[in-house]
N, C-alpha and C. Protein backbone atom coordinates (compact mmCIF):
# COMPACT_ATOMS: atom_id res chain seq x y z
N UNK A 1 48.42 80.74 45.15
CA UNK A 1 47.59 80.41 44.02
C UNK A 1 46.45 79.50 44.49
N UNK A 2 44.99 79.80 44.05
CA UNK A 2 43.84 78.96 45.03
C UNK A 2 43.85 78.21 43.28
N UNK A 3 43.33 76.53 44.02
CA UNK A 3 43.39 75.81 43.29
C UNK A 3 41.85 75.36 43.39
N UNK A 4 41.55 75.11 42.01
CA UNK A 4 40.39 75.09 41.48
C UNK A 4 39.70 73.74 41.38
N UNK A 5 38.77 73.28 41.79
CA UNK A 5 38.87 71.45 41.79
C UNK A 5 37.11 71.50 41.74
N UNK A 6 36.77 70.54 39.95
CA UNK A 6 35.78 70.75 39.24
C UNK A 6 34.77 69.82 40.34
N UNK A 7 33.47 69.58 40.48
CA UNK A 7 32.94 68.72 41.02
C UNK A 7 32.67 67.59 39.92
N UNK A 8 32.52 65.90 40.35
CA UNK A 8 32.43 65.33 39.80
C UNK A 8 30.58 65.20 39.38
N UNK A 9 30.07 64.79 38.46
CA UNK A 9 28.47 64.37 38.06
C UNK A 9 28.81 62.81 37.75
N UNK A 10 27.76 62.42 38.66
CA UNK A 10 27.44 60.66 38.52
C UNK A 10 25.87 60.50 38.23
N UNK A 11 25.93 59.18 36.91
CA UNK A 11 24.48 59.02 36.66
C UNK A 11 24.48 57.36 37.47
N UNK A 12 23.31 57.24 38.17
CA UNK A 12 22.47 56.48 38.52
C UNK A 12 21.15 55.74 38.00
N UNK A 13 21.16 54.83 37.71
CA UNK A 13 19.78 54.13 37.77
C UNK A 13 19.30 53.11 38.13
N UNK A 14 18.39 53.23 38.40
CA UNK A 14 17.46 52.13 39.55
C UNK A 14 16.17 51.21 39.06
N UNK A 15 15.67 50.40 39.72
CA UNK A 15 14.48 50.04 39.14
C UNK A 15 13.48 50.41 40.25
N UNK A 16 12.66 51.27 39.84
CA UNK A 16 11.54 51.49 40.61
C UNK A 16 9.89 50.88 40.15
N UNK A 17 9.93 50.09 40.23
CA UNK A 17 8.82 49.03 39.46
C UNK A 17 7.31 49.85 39.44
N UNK A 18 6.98 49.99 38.53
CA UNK A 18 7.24 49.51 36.79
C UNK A 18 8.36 49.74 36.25
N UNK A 19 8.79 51.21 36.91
CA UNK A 19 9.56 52.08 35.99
C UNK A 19 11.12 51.74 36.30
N UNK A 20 12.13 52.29 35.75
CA UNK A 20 13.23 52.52 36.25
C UNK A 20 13.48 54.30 36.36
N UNK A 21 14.44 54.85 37.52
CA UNK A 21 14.58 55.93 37.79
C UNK A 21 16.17 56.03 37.73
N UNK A 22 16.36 57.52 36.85
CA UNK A 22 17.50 57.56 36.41
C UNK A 22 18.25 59.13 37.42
N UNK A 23 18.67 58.80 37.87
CA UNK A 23 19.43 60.45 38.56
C UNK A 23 20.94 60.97 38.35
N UNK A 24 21.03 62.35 38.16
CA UNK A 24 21.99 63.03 37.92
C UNK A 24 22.49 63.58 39.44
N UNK A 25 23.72 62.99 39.96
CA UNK A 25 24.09 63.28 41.60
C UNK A 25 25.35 64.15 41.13
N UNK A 26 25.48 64.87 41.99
CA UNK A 26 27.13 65.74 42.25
C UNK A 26 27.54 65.71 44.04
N UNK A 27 28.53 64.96 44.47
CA UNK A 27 28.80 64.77 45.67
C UNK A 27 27.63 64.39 46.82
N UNK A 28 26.58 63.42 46.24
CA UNK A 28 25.34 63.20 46.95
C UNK A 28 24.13 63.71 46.64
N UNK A 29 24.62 65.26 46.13
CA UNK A 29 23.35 65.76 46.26
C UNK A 29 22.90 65.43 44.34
N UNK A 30 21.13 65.51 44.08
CA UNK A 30 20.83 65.32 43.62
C UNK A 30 20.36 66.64 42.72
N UNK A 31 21.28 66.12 41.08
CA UNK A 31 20.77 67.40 40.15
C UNK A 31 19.58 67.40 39.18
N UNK A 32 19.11 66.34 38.83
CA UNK A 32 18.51 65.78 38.08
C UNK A 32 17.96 64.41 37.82
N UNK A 33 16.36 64.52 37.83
CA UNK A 33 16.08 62.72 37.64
C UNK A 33 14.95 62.79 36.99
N UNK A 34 14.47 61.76 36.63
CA UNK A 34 13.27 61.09 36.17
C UNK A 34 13.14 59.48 35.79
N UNK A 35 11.93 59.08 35.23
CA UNK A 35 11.37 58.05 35.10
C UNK A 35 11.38 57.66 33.71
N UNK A 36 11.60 56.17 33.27
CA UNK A 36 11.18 55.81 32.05
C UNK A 36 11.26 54.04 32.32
N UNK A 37 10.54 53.83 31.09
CA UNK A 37 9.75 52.75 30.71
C UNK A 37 10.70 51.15 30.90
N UNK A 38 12.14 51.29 30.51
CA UNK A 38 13.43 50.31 30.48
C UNK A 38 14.41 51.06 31.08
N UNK A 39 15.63 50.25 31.50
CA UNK A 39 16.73 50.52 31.88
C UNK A 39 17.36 51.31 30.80
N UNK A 40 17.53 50.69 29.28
CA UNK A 40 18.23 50.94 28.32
C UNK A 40 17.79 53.18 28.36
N UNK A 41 16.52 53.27 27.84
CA UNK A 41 16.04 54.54 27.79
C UNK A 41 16.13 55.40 29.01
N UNK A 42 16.05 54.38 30.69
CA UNK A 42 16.64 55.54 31.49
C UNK A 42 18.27 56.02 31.86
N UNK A 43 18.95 55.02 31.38
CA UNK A 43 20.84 55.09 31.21
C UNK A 43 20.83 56.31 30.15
N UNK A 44 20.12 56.07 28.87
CA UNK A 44 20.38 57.38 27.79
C UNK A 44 20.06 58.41 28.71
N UNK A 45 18.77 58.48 29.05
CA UNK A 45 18.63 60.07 29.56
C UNK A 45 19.18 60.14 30.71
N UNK A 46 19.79 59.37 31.65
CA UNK A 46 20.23 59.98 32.43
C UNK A 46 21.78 61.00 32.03
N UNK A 47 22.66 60.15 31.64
CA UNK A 47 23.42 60.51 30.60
C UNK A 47 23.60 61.40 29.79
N UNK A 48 22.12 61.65 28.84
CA UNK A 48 21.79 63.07 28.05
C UNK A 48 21.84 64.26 29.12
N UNK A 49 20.96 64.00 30.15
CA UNK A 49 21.09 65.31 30.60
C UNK A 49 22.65 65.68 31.44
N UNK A 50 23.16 64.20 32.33
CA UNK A 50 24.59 64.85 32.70
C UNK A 50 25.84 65.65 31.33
N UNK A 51 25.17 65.38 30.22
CA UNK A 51 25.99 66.05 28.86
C UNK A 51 25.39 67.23 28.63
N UNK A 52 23.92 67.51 29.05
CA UNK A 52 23.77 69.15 28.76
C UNK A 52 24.19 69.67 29.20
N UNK A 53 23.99 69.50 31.09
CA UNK A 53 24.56 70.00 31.82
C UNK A 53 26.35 70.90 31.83
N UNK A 54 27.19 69.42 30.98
CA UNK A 54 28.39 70.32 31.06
C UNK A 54 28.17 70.94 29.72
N UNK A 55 27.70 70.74 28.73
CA UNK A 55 27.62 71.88 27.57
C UNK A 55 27.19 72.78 27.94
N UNK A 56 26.25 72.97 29.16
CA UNK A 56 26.20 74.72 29.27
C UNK A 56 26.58 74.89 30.41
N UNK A 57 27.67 74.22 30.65
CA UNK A 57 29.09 75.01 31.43
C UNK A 57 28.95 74.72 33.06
N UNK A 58 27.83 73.77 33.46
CA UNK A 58 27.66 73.35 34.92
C UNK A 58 29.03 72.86 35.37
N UNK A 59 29.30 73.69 36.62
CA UNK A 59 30.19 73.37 37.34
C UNK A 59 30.71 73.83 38.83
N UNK A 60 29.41 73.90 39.34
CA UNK A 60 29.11 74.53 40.53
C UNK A 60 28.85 73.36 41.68
């Protein structure tokens, strides 16, 4: 029986002055990022998008 083992998604964020930079990682590699104005607004989106992601079924 081959056993199936999901990858994990980690959000990141940074301060990249002005901005802060928010990234979506899976085992290093990088799925998703961008820029916004505060910490507070780049934690949401980083976040939002690691939740689309598994709503449309990412798991590669």
């Amino acid at each position: 029986m081959e056993k199936h083992r999901s990858r994990m998604l980690e959000v990141s964020v940074t301060h990249q002055p002005p901005r802060w930079q928010w990234e979506v990682t899976s085992n290093g590699e990088m799925i998703a990022n961008g820029f916004e104005d505060g910490q507070v607004e780049a934690r949401f989106e980083g976040y939002n998008t690691m939740f689309l992601l598994l709503a449309a079924g990412w798991n590669t």
